[in-house]
Every structure is written in structure tokens, then in C-alpha cells.
N, C-alpha and C. Protein backbone atom coordinates (compact mmCIF):
# COMPACT_ATOMS: atom_id res chain seq x y z
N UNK A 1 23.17 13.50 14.13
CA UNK A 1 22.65 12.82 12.95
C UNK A 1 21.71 11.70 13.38
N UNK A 2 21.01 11.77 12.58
CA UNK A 2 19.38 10.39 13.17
C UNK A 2 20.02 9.45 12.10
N UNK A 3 20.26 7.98 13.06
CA UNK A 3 20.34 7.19 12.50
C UNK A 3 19.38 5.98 12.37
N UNK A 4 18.11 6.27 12.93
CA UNK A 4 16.82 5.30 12.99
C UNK A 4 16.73 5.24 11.78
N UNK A 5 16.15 4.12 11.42
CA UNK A 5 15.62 3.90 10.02
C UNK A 5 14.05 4.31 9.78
N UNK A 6 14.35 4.72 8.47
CA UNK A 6 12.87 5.16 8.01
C UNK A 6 11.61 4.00 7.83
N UNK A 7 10.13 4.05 9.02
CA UNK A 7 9.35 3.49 8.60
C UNK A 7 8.23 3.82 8.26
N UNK A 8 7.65 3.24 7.14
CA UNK A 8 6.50 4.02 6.19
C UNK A 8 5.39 2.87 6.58
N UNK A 9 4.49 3.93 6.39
CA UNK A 9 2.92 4.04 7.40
C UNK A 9 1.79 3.78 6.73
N UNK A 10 1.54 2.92 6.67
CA UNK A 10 0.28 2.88 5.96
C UNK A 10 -0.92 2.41 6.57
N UNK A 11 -2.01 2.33 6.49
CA UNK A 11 -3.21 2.23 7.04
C UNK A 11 -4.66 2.55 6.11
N UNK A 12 -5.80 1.47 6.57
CA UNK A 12 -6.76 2.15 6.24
C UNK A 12 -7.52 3.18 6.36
N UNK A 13 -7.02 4.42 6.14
CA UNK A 13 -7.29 5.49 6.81
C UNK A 13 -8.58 5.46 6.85
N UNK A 14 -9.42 6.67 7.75
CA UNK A 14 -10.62 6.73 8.11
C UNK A 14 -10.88 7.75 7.21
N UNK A 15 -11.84 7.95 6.57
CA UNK A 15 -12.53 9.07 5.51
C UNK A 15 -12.73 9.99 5.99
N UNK A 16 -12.95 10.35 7.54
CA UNK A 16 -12.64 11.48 8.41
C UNK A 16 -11.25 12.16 8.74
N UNK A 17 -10.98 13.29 7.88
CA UNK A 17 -9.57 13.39 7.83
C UNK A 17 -8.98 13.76 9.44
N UNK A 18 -9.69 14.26 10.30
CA UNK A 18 -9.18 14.67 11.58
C UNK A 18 -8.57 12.95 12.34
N UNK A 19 -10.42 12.09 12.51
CA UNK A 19 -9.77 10.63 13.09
C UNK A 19 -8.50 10.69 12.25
N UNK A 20 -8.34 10.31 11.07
CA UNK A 20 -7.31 9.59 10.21
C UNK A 20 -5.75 10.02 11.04
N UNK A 21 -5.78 11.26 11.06
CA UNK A 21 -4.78 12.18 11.30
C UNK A 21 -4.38 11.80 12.83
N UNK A 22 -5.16 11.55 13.26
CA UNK A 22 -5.16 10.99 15.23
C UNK A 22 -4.54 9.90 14.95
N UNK A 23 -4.89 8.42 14.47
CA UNK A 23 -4.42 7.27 14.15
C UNK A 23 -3.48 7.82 13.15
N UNK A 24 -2.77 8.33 12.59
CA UNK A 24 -1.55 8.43 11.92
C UNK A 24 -0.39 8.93 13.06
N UNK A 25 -0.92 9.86 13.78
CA UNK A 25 -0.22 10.12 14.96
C UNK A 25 0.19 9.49 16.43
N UNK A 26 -0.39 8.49 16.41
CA UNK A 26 -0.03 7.51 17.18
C UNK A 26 0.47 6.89 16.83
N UNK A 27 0.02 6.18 15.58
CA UNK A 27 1.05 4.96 14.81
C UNK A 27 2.42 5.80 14.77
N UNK A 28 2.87 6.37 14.30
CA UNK A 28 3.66 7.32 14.40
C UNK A 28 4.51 7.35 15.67
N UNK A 29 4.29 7.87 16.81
CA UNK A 29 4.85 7.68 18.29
C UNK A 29 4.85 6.36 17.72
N UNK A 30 4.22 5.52 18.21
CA UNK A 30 4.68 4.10 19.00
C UNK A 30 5.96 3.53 18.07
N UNK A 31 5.65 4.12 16.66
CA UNK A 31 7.17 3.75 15.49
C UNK A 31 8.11 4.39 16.10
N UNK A 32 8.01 5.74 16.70
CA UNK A 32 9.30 6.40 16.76
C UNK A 32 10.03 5.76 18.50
N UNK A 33 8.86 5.43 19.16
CA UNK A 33 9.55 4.97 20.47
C UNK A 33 10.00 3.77 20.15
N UNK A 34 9.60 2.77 19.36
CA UNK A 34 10.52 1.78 19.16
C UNK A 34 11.36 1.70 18.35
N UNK A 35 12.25 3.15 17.83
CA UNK A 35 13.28 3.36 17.46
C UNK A 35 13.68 3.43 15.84
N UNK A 36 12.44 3.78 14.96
CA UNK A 36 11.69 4.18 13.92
C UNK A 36 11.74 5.26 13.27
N UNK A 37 12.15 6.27 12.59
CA UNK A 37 11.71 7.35 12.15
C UNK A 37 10.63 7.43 10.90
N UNK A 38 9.05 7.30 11.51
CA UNK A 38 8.01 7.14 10.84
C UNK A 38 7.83 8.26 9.64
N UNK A 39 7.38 7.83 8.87
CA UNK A 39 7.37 8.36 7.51
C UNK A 39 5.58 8.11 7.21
N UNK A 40 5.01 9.61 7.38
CA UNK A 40 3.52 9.36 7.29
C UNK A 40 3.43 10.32 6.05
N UNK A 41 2.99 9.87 4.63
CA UNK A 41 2.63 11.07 4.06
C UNK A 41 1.43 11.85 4.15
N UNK A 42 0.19 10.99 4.73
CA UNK A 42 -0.90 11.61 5.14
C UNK A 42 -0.54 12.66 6.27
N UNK A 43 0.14 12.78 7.41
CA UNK A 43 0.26 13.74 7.91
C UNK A 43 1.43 15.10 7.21
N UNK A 44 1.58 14.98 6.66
CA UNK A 44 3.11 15.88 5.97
C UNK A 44 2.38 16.70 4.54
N UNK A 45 1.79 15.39 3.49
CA UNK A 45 2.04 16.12 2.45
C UNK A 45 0.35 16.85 2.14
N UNK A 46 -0.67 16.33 2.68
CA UNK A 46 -1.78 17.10 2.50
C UNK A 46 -1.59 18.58 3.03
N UNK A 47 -0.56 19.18 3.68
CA UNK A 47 -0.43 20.21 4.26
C UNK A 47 0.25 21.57 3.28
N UNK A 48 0.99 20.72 2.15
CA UNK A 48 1.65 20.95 0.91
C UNK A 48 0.75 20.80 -0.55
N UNK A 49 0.40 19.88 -0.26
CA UNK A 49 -0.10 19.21 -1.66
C UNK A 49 -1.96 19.52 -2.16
N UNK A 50 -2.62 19.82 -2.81
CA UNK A 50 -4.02 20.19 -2.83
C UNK A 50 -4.22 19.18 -3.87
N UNK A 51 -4.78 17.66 -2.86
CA UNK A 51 -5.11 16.44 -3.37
C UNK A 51 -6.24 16.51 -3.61
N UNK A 52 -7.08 17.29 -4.09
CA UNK A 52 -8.40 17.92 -4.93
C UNK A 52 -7.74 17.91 -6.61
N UNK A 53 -6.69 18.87 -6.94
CA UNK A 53 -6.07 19.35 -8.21
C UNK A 53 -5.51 17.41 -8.41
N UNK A 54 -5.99 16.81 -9.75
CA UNK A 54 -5.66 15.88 -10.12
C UNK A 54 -3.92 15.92 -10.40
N UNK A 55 -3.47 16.91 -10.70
CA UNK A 55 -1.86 17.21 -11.16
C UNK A 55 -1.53 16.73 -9.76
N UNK A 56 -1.55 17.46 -8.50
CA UNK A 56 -1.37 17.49 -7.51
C UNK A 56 -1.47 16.46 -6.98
N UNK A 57 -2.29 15.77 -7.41
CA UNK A 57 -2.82 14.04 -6.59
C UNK A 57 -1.84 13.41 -7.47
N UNK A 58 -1.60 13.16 -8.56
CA UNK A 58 -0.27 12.57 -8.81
C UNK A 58 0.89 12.68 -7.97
N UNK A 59 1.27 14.06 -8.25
CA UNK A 59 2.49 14.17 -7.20
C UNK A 59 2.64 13.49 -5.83
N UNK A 60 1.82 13.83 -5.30
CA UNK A 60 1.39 13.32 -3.88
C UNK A 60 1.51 11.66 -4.01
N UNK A 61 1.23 10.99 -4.89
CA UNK A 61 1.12 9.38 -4.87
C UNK A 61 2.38 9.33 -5.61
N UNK A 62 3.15 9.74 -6.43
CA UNK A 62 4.52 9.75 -6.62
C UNK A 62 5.41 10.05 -5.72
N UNK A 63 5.38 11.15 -4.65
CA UNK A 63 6.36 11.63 -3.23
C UNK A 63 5.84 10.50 -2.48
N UNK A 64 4.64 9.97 -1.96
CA UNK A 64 4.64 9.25 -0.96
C UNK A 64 5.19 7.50 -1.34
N UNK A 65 5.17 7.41 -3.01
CA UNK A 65 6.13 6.07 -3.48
C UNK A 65 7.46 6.12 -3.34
N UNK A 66 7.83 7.22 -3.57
CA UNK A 66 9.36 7.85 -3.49
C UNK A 66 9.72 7.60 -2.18
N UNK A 67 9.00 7.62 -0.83
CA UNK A 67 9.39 7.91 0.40
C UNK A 67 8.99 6.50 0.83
N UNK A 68 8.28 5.36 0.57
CA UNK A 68 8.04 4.16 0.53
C UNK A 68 9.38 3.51 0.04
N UNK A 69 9.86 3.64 -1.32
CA UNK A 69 11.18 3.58 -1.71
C UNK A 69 12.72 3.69 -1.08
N UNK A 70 12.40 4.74 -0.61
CA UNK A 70 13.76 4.95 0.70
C UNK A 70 13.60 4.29 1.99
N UNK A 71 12.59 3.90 2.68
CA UNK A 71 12.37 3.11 3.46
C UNK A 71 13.12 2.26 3.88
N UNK A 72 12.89 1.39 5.04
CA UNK A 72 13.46 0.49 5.49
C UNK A 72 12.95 -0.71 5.81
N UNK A 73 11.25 -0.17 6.31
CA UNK A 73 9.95 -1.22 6.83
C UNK A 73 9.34 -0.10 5.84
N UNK A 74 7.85 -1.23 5.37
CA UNK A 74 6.69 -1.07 5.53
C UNK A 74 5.96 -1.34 6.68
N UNK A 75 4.75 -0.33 7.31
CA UNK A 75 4.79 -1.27 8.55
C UNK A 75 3.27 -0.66 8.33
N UNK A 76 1.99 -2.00 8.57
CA UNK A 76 0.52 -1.54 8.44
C UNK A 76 0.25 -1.63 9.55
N UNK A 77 -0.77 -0.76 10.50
CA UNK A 77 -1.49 -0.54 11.10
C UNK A 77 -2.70 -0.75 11.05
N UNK A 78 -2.93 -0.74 12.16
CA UNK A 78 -4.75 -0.98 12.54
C UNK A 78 -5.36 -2.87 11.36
N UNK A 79 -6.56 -2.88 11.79
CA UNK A 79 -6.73 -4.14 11.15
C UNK A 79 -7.43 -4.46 10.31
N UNK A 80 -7.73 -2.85 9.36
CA UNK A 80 -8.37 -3.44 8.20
C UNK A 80 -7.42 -3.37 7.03
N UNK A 81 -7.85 -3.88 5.63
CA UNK A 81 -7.07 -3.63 4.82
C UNK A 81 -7.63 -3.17 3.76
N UNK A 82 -7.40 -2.22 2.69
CA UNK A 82 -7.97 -1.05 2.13
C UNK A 82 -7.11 -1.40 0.47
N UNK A 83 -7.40 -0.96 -0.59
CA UNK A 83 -6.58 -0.99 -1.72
C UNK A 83 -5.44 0.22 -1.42
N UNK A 84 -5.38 0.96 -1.08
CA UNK A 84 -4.62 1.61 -0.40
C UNK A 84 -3.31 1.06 0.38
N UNK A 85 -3.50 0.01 1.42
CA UNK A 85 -2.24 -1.16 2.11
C UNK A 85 -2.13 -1.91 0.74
N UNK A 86 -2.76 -2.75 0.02
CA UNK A 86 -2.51 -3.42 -0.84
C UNK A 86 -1.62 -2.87 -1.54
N UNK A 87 -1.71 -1.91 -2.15
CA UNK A 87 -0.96 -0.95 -3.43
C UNK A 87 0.10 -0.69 -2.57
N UNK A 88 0.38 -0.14 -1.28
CA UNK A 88 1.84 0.29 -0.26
C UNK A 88 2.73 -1.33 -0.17
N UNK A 89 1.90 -2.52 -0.45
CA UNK A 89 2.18 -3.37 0.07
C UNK A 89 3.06 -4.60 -1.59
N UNK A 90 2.30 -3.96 -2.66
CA UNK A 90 2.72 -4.37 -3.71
C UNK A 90 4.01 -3.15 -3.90
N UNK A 91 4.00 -1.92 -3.70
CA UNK A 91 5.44 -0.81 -3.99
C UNK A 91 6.14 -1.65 -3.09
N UNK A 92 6.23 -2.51 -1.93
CA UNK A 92 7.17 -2.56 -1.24
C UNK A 92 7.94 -3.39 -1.45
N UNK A 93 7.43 -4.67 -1.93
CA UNK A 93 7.60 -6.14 -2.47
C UNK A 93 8.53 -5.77 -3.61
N UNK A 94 8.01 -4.95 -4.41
CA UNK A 94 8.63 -4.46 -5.78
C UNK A 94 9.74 -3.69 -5.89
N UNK A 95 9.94 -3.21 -4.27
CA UNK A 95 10.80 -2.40 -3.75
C UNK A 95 11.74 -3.14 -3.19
N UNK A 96 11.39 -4.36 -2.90
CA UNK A 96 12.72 -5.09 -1.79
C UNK A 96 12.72 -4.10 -0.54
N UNK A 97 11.55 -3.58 -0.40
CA UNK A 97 11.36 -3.19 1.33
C UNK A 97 10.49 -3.96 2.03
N UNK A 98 10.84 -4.34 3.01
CA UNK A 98 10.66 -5.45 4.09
C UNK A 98 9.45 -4.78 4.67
N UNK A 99 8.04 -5.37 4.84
CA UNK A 99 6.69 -5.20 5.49
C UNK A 99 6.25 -6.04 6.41
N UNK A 100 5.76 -5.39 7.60
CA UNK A 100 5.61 -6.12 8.97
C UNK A 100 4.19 -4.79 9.74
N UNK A 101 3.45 -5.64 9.92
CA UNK A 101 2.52 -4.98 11.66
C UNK A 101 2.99 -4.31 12.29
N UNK A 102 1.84 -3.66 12.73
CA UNK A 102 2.65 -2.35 13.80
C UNK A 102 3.04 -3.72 15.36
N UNK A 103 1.80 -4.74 15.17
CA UNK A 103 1.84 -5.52 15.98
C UNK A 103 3.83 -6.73 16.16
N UNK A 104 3.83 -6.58 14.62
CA UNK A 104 5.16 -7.49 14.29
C UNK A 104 6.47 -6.58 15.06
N UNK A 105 6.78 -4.70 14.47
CA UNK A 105 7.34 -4.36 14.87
C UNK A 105 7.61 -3.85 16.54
N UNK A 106 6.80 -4.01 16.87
CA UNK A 106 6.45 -3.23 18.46
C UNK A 106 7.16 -4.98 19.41
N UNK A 107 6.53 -6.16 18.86
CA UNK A 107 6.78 -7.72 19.72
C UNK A 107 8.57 -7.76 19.46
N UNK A 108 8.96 -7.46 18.17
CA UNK A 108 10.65 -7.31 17.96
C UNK A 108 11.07 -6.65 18.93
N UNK A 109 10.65 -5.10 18.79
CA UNK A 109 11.24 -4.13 19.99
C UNK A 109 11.35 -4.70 21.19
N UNK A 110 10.22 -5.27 21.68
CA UNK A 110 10.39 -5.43 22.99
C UNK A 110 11.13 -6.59 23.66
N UNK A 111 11.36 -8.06 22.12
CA UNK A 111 12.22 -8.95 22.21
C UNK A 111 14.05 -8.63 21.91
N UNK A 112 14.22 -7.77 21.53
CA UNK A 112 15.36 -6.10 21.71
C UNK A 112 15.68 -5.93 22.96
N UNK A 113 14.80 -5.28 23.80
CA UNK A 113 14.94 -4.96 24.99
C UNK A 113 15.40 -6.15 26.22
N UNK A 114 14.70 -7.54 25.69
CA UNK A 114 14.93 -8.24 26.67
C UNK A 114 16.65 -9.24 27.07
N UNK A 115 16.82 -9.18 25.70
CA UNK A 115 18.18 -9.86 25.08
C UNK A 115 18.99 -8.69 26.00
């Protein structure tokens, strides 16, 4: 049984869906090595979901609130900020889920390790 806690991913993604998908995948590792089970819906649900069909783009921003919701962290990446982090960042607040840097969570981990 995985008992890491779920952390949800957000970022200003790049409008290039391949980059985007590279930087989701790293952010990703470095969550899961510091003991994370990252929660990316950009990598998962575009694979399911045909975020072209407006029905479909609902769903998709409803599953990836839903999975923001169960969470444990919010955690933003990279250093810009997009209405996209804003909006992950207002569900979270509203959520009573706790939001931190990939930079915040990675300096914990390693103050973890040293204790």
C-alpha cells in the first residue's frame, strides 16, 4: 500500500504540449523522490480527455479540481505564474490544502534527511 501523500502539480505550462509534458515529468520525479506521490493532470488526463470538445474541457477542469481536493500539497513549479497557478492556488486555499514551491518542498526534504 503507498502511503506517500498526494502532491498536485501545477505550473505555467508551456503552450508546447511535448516541452510542457518534459517539465511535468520532472517536476514529477523530483516530487516522487522526495517522497510525494505527484498528481499531474496534464500528463494523465489529456490522454483520456479530448480538451478540444468543450463538454470534455469541463470534465477535465472538474477531475483535475477533484484531484487538487484530495491532495495533500499544492506544490508550483518553475517561476512563472499563469491564471492557471492562480486558479490551482485559489482551489487550494478554499480547499484547506497546504501550497508550497517545488523549491519549499525539495529544502524540507532535505532538512528530513539531515535530522
Amino acid at each position: 500500500m503507498n502511503n506517500k501523500p498526494w502532491a498536485y502539480v501545477t505550473a505555467a505550462w508551456s503552450t508546447d504540449r511535448s516541452r510542457a509534458k518534459r517539465s511535468a515529468k520532472r517536476y514529477c520525479r523530483k516530487l516522487y523522490e522526495a517522497g510525494y506521490t505527484p498528481i499531474c493532470p496534464l500528463l494523465s488526463l489529456p490522454e483520456i480527455i479530448n480538451v478540444s470538445n468543450a463538454d470534455e474541457f469541463k470534465d477535465y477542469i472538474d477531475m483535475s479540481e477533484d484531484m487538487l481536493r484530495r491532495s495533500r500539497i499544492l506544490v508550483v513549479c518553475g517561476t512563472a505564474v499563469d491564471e492557471t497557478v492562480l486558479t490551482d492556488i485559489a482551489i487550494a486555499n478554499r480547499f484547506h490544502v497546504a501550497s508550497s514551491t517545488m523549491r519549499g518542498v525539495i529544502s524540507v526534504d532535505k532538512s528530513k534527511k539531515i535530522e
